[in-house]
Structures are given as C-alpha cells and as structure tokens.
N, C-alpha and C. Protein backbone atom coordinates (compact mmCIF):
# COMPACT_ATOMS: atom_id res chain seq x y z
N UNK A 1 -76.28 35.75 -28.91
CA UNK A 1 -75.64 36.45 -30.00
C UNK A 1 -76.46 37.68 -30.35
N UNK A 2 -75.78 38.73 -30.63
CA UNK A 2 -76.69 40.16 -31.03
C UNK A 2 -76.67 39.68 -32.53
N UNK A 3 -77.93 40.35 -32.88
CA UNK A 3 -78.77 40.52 -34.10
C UNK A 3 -78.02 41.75 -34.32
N UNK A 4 -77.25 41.61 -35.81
CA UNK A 4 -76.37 42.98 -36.25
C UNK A 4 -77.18 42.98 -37.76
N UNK A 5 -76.94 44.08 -38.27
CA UNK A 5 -77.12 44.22 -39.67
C UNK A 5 -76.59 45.73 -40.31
N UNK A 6 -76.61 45.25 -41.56
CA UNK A 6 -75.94 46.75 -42.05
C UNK A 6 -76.46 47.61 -41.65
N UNK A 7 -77.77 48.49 -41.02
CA UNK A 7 -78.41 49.87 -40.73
C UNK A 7 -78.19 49.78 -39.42
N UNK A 8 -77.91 48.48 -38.29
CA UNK A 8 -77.66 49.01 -36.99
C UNK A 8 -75.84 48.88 -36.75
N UNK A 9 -75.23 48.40 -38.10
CA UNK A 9 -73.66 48.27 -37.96
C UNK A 9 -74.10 50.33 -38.50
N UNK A 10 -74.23 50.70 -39.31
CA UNK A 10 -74.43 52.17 -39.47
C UNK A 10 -74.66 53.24 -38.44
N UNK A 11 -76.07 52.38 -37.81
CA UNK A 11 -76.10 53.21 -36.34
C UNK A 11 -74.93 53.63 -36.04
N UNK A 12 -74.11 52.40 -35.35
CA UNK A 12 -73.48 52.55 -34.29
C UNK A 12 -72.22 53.46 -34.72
N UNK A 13 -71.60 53.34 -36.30
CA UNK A 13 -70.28 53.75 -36.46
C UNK A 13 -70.87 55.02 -36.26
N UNK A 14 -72.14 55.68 -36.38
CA UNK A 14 -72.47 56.85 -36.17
C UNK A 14 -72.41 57.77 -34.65
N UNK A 15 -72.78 56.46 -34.16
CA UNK A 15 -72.78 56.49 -32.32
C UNK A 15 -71.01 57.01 -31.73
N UNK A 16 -70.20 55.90 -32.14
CA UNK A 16 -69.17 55.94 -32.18
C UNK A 16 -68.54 57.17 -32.51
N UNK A 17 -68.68 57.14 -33.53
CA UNK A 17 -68.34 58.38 -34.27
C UNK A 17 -68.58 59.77 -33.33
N UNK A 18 -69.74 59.91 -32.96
CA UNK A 18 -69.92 61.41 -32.52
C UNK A 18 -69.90 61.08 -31.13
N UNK A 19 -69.87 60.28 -30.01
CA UNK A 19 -68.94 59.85 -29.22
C UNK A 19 -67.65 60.17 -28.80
N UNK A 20 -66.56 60.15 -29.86
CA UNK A 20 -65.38 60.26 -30.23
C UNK A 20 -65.06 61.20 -30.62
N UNK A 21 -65.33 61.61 -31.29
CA UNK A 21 -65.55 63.96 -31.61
C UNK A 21 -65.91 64.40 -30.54
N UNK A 22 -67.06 64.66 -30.20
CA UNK A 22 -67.71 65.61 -29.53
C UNK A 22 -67.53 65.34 -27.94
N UNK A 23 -67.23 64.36 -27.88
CA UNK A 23 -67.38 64.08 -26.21
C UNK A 23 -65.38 63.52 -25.63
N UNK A 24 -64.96 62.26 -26.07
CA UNK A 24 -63.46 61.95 -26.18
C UNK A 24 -62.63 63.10 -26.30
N UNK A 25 -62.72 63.24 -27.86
CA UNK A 25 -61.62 64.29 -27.94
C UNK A 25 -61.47 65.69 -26.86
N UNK A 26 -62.87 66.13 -26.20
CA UNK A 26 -62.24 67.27 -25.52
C UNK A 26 -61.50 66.59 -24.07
N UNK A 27 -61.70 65.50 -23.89
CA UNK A 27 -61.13 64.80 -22.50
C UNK A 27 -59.71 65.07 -22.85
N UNK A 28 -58.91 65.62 -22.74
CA UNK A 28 -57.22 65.53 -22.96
C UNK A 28 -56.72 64.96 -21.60
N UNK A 29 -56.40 63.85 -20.71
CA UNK A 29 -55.80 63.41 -19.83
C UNK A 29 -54.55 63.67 -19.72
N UNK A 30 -53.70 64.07 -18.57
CA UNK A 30 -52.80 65.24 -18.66
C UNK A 30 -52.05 66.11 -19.67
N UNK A 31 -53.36 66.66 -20.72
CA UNK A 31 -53.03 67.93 -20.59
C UNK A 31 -52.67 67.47 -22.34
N UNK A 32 -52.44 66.00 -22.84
CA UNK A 32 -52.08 65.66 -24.18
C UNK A 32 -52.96 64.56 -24.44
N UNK A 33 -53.30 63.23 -23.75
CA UNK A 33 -53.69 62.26 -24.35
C UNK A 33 -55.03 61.95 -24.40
N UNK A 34 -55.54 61.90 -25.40
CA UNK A 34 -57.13 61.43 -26.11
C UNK A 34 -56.74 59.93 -25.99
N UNK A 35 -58.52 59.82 -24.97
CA UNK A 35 -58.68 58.22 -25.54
C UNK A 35 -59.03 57.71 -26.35
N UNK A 36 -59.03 56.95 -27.05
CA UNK A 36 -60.07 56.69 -28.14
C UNK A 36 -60.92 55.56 -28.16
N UNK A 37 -62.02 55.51 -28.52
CA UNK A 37 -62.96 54.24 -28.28
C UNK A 37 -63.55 53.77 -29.72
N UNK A 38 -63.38 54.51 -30.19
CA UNK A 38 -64.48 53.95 -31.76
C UNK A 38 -64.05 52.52 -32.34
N UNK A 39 -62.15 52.36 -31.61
CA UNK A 39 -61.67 50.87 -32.45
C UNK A 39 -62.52 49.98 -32.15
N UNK A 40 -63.70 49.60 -31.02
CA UNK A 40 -64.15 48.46 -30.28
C UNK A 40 -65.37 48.14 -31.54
N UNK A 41 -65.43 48.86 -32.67
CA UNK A 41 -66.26 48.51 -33.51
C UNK A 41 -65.62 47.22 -34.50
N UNK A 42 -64.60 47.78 -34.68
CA UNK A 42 -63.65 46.94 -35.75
C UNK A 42 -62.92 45.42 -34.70
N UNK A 43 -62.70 45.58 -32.92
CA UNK A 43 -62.26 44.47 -32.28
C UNK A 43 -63.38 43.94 -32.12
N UNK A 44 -64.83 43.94 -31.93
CA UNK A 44 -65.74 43.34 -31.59
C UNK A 44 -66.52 42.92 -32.60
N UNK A 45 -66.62 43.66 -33.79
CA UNK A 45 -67.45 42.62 -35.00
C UNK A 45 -67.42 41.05 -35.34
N UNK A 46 -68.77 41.33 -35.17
CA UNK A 46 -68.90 39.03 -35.07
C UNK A 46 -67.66 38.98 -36.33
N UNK A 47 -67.23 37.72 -36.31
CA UNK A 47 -66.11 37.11 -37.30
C UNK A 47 -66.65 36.06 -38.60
N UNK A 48 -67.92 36.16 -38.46
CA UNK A 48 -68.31 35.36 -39.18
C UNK A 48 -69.19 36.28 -40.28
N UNK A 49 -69.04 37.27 -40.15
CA UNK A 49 -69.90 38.34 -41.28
C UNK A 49 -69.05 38.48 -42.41
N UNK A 50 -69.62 39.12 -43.22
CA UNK A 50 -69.17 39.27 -44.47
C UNK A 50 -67.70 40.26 -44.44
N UNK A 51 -66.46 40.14 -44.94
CA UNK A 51 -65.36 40.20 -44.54
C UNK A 51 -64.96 41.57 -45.32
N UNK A 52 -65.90 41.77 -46.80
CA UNK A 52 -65.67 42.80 -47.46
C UNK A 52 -66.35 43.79 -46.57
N UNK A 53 -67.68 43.67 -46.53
CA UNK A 53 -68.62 44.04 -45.75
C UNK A 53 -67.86 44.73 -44.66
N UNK A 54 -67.24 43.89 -43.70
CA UNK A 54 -66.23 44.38 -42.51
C UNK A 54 -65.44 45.81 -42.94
N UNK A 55 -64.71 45.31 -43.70
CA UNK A 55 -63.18 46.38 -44.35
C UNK A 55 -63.98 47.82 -44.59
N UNK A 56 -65.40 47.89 -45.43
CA UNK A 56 -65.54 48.92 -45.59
C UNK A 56 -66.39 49.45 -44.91
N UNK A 57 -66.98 49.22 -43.84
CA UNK A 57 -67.24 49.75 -42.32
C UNK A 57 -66.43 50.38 -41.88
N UNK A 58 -65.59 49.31 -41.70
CA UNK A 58 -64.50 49.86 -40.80
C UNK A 58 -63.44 51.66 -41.66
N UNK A 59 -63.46 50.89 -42.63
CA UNK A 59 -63.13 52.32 -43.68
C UNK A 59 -63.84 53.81 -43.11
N UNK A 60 -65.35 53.03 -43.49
CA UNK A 60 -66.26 54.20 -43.28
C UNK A 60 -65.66 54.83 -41.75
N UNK A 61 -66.04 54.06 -40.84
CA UNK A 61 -65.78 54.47 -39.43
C UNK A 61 -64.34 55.56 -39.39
N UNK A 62 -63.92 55.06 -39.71
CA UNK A 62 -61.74 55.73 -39.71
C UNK A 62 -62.03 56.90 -40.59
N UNK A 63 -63.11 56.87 -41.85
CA UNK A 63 -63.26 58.19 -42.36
C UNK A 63 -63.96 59.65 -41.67
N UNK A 64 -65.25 58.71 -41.22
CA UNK A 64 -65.88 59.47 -40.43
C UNK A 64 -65.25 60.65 -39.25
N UNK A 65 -64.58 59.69 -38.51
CA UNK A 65 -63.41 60.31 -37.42
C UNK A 65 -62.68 61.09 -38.18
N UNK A 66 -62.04 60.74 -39.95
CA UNK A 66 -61.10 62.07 -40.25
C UNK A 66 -61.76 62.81 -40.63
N UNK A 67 -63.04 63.22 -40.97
CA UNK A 67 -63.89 64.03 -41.60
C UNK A 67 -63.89 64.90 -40.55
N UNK A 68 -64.53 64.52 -39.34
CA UNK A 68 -64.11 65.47 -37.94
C UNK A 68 -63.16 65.90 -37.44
N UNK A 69 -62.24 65.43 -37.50
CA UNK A 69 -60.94 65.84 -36.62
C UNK A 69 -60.11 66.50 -37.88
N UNK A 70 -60.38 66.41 -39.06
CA UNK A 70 -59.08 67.06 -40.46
C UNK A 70 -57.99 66.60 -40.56
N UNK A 71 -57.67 64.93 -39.81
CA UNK A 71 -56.51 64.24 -40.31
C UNK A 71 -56.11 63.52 -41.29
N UNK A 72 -57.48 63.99 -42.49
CA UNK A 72 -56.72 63.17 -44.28
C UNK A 72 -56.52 61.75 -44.09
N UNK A 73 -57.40 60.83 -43.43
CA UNK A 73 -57.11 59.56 -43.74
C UNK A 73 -56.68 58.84 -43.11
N UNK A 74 -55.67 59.31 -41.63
CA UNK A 74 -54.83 58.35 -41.08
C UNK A 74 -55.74 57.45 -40.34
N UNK A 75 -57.09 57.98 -40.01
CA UNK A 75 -57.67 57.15 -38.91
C UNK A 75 -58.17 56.32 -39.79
N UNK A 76 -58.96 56.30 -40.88
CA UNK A 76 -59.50 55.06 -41.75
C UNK A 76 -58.21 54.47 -42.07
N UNK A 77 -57.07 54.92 -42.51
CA UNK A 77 -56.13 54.14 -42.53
C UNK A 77 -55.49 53.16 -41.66
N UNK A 78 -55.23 53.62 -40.17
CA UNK A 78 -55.43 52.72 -39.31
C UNK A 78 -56.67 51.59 -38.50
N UNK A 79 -57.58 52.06 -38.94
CA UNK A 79 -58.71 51.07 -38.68
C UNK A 79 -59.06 50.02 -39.73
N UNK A 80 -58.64 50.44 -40.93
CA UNK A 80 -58.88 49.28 -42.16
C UNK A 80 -57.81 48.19 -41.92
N UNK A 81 -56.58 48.95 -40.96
CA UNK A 81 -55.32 48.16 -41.05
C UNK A 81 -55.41 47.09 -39.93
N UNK A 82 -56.43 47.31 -38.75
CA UNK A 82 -56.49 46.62 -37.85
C UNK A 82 -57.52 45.56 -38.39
N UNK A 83 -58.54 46.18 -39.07
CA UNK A 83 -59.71 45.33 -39.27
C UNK A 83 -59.64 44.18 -40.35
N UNK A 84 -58.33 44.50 -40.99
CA UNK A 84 -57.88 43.07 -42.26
C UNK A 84 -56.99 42.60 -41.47
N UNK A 85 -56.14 42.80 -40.26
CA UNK A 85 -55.11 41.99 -39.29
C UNK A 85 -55.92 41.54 -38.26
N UNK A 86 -57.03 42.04 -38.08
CA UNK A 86 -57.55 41.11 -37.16
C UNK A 86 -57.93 40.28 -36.22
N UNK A 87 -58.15 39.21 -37.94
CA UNK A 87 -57.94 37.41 -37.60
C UNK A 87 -56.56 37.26 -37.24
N UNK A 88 -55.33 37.50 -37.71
CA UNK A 88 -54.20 37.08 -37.20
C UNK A 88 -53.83 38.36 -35.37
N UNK A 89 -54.76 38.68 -35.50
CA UNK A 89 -54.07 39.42 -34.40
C UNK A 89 -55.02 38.47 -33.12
N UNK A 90 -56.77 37.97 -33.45
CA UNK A 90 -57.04 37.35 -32.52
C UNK A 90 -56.17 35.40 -32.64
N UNK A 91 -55.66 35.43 -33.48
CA UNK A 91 -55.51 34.31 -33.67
C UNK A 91 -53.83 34.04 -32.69
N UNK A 92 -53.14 35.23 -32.69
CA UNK A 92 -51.65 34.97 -32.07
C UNK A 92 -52.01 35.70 -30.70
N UNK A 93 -53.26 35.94 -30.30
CA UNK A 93 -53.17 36.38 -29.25
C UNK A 93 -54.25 35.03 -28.17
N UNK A 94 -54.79 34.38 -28.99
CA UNK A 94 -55.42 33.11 -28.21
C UNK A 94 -54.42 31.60 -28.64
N UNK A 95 -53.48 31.74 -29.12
CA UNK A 95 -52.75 30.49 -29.58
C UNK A 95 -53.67 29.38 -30.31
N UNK A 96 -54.66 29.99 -31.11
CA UNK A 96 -55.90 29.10 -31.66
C UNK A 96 -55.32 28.98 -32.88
N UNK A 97 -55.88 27.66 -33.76
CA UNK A 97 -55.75 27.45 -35.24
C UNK A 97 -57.02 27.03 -35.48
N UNK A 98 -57.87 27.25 -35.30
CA UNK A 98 -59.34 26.42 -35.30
C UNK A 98 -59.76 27.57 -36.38
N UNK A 99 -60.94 28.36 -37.24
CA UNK A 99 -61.68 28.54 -38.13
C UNK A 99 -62.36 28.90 -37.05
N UNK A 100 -62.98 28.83 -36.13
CA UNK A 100 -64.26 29.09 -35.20
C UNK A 100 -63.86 29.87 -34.28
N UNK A 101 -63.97 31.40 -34.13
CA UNK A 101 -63.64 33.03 -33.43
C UNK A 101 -64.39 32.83 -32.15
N UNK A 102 -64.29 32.65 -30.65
CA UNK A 102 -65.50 33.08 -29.84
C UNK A 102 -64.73 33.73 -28.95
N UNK A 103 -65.60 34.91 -28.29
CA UNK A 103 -64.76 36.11 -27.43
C UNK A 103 -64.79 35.10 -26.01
N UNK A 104 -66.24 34.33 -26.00
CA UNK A 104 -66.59 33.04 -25.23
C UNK A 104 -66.22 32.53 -24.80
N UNK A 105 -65.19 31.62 -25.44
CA UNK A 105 -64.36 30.68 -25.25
C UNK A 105 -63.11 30.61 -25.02
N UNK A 106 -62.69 31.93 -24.85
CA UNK A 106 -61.33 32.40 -24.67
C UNK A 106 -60.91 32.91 -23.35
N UNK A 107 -59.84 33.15 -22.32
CA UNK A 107 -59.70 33.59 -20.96
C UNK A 107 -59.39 34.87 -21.14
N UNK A 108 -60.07 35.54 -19.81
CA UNK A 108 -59.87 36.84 -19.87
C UNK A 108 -58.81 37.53 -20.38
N UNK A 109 -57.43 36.93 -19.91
CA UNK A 109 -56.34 37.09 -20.40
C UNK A 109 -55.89 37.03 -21.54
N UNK A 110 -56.33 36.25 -22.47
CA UNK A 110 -56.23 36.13 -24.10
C UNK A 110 -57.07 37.43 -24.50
N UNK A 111 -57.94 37.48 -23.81
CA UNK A 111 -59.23 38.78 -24.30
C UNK A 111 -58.33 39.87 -24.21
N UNK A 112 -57.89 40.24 -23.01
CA UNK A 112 -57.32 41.46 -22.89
C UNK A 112 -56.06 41.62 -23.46
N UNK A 113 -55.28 40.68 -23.95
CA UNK A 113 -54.57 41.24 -24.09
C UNK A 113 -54.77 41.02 -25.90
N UNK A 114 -55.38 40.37 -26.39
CA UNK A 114 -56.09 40.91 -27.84
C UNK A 114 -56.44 42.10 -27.98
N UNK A 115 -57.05 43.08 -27.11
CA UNK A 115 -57.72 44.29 -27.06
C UNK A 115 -56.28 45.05 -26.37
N UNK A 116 -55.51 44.90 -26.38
CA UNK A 116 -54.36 45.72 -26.04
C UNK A 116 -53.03 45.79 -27.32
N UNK A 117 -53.35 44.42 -27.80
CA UNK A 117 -52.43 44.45 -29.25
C UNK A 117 -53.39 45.30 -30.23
N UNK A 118 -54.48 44.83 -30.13
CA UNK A 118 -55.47 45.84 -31.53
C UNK A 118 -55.28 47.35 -31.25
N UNK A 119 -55.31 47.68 -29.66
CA UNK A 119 -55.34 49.03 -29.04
C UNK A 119 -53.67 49.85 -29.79
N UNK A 120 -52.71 48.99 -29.62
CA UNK A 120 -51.74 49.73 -29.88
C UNK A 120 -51.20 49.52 -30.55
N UNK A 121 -52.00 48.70 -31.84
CA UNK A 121 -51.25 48.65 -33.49
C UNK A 121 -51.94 50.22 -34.13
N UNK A 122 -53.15 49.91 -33.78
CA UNK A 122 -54.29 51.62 -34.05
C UNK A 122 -53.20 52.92 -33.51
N UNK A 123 -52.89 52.85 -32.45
CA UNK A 123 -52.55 54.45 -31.79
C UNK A 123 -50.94 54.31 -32.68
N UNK A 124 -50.37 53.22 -32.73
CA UNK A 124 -48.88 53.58 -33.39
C UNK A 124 -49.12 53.33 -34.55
N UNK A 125 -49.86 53.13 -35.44
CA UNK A 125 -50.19 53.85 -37.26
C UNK A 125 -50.41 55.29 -37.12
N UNK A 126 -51.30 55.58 -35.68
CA UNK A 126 -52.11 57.15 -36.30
C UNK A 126 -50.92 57.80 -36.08
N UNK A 127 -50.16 57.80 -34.86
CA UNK A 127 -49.41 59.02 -34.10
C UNK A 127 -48.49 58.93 -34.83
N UNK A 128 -47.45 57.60 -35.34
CA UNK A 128 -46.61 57.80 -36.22
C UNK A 128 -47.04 58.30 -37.30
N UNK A 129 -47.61 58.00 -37.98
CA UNK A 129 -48.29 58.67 -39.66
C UNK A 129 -48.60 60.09 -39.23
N UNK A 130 -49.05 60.60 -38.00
CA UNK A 130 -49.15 62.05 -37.92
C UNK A 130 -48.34 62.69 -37.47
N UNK A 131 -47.24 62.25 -36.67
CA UNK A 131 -46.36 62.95 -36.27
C UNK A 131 -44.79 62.66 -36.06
N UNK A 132 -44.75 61.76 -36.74
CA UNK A 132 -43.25 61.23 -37.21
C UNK A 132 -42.62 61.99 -37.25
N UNK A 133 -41.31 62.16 -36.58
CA UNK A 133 -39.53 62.91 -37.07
C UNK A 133 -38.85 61.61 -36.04
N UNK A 134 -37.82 61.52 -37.08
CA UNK A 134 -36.97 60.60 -36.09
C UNK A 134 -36.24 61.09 -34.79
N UNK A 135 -36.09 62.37 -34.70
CA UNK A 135 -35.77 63.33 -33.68
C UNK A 135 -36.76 62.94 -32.60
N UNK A 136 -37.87 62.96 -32.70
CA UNK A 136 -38.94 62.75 -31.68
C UNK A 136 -39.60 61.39 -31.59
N UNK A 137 -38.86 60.05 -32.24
CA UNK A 137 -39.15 58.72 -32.08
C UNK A 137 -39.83 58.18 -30.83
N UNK A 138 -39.03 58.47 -29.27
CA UNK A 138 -39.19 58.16 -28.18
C UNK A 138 -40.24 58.68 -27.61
N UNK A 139 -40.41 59.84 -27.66
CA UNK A 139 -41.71 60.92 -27.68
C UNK A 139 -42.73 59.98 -27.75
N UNK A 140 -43.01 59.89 -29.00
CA UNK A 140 -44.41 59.76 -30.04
C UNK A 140 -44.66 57.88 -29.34
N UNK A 141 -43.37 57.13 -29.26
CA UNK A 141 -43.63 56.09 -28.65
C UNK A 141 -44.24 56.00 -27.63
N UNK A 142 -43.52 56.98 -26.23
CA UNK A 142 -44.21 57.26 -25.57
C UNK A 142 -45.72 57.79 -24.75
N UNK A 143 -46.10 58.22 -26.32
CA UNK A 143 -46.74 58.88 -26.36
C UNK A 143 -48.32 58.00 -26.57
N UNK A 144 -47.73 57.11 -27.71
CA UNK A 144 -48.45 55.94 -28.04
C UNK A 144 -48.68 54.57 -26.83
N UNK A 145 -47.74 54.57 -26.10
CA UNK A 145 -47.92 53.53 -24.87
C UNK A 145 -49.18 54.12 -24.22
N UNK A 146 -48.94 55.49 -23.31
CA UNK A 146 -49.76 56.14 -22.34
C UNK A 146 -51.00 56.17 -23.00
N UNK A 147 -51.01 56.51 -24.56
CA UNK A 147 -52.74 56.75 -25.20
C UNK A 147 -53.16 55.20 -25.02
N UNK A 148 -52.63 54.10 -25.51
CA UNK A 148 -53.09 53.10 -25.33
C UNK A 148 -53.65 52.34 -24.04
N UNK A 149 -52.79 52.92 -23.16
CA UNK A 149 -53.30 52.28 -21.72
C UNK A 149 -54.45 52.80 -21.52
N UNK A 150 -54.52 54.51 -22.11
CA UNK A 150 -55.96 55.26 -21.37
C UNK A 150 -57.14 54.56 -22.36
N UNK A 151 -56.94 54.17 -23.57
CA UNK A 151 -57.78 53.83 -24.04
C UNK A 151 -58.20 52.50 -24.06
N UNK A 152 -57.14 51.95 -23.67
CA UNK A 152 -57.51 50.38 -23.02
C UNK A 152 -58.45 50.33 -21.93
N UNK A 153 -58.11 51.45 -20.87
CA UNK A 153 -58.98 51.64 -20.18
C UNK A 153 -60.62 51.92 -20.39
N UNK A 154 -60.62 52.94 -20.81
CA UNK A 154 -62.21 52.88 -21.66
C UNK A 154 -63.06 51.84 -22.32
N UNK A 155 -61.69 51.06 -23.18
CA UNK A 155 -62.45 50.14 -24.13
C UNK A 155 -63.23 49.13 -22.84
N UNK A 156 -62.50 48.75 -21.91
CA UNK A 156 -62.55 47.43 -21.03
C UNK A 156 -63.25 48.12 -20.00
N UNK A 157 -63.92 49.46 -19.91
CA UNK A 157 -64.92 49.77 -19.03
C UNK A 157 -66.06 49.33 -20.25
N UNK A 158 -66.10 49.77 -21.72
CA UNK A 158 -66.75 49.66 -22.18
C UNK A 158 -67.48 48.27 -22.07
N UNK A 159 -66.68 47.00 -22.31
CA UNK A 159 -66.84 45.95 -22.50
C UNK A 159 -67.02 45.25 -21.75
N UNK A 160 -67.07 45.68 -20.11
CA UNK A 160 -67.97 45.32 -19.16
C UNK A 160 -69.12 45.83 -19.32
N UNK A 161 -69.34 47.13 -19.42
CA UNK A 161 -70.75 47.55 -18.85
C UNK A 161 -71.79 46.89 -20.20
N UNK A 162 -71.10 46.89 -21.80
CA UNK A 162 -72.10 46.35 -22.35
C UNK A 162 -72.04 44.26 -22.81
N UNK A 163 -71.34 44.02 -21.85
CA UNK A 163 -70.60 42.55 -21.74
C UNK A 163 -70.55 41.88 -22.97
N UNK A 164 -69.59 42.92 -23.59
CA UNK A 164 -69.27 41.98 -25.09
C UNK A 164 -68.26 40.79 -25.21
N UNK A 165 -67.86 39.56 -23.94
CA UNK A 165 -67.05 39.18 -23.97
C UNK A 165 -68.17 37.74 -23.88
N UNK A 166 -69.69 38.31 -23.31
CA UNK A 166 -70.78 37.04 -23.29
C UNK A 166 -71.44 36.68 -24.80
N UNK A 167 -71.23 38.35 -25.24
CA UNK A 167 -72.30 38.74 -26.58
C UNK A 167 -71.78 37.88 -27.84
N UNK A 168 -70.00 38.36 -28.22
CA UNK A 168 -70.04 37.96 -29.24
C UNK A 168 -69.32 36.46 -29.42
C-alpha cells in the first residue's frame, strides 16, 4: 500500500496539474482531441481515506486545471462529480456489495472498464457543459467517445508503468 498524505496528495494534484497544461493540452491528436490524465487522481485514491478530505482535492484538482485553461469551473465540476460517484461507479462496475474497495482483487476487466466509465462520465460533463447546442449533439458525443478512448489510453499506459492496480 502507498503511504499518501495530505502534502504528497498536494504534490501530486500539482504534478498532475502542470502535466495536463503544459505538456497534454498542446498534444491535439488529429488536429482536435486532448487527452486528459489528471482524472487518475480522483479513480485511484485509496477508498478508505477521509471522504470530505477526497471531494475537496478533487475540487482543488478540477480548479487548478480551470485556473489554467479559463474554463470557469467545468473541470472541478466534473471531477467533484466523478469523485462523490465513485463508490457507485466502482461498485456497478465490479458487481461488489461488500464495504471493502481493492483495485487487487478485482479482474482486469472490471478494472478497465471502471476506468472507462469514470473516463467518460468526466469528458461528457466537460464537453457538454462547454459546448452544448442541440444542433451539434452528435458532434460533441462524438467527440466525447474519441477523447475518452485517447485518454483511456494514457490513463492505462499510466497505470501500468506506475502499477496502480498492485498499489492500491
């Protein structure tokens, strides 16, 4: 189990954070879609930490990103929204009722595809909340599938190379 605490949960949203500005965002993959990686803060936090504690991390984190990018909120808005759904999002994605969270004990397949529901509840809050017309519904859907795959991709390079599926 990693040793977390509030100044290295700080580190990292910081890590994350300028990660995701400075380096992500100029990647545009053909030509429109940003990956994004900073959610793996809010899918990977042990489950057994303090829950308020959680929400306003995760706040912080989603602010941080709008402070950089000048989107007023949507990204803390969508990351607070993933990070209080969660438990029910790991919970309908491992068919578990148990109280006891392990990334451990679960098959790859429950893993991934937990990290693919969290991936594309995040990208369809932001893109809709930023760019909604019902004229362009299919678009922005579209738009939201392809970001999610690329960033699924990242997350699950991520989560091999630092094997958070042993860690948490």
């Amino acid at each position: 189990m990693v040793s977390r605490n509030i100044a290295s949960d700080l580190l990292l949203i910081a890590i994350l954070t300028a990660f995701q500005v400075f380096i992500l965002n100029r990647i545009a993959l053909f030509g429109q879609y940003i990956p994004v990686l900073y959610p793996v803060f809010v899918m990977f936090y042990p489950f057994f930490r303090n829950q308020f504690q959680f929400l306003g991390l995760s706040f912080l984190l989603g602010l941080c990103v709008d402070a950089f990018l000048g989107t007023w909120g949507i990204n803390a808005f969508a990351t607070t929204v993933i990070a209080y759904f969660r438990t029910i999002i790991f919970r309908t994605s491992t068919d578990t009722t148990t109280d006891f969270f392990s990334f451990q004990s679960i098959q790859w397949t429950q893993f991934i595809f937990f990290i693919i529901t969290s991936i594309f509840i995040h990208q369809f809050l932001v893109q809709y909340i930023e760019f909604f017309k019902f004229d362009r519904f299919f678009e922005i859907l579209f738009n939201v599938i392809v970001t999610s795959i690329i960033s699924f991709v990242f997350i699950l390079a991520y989560t091999l190379a630092f094997k958070i599926k042993q860690k948490v």
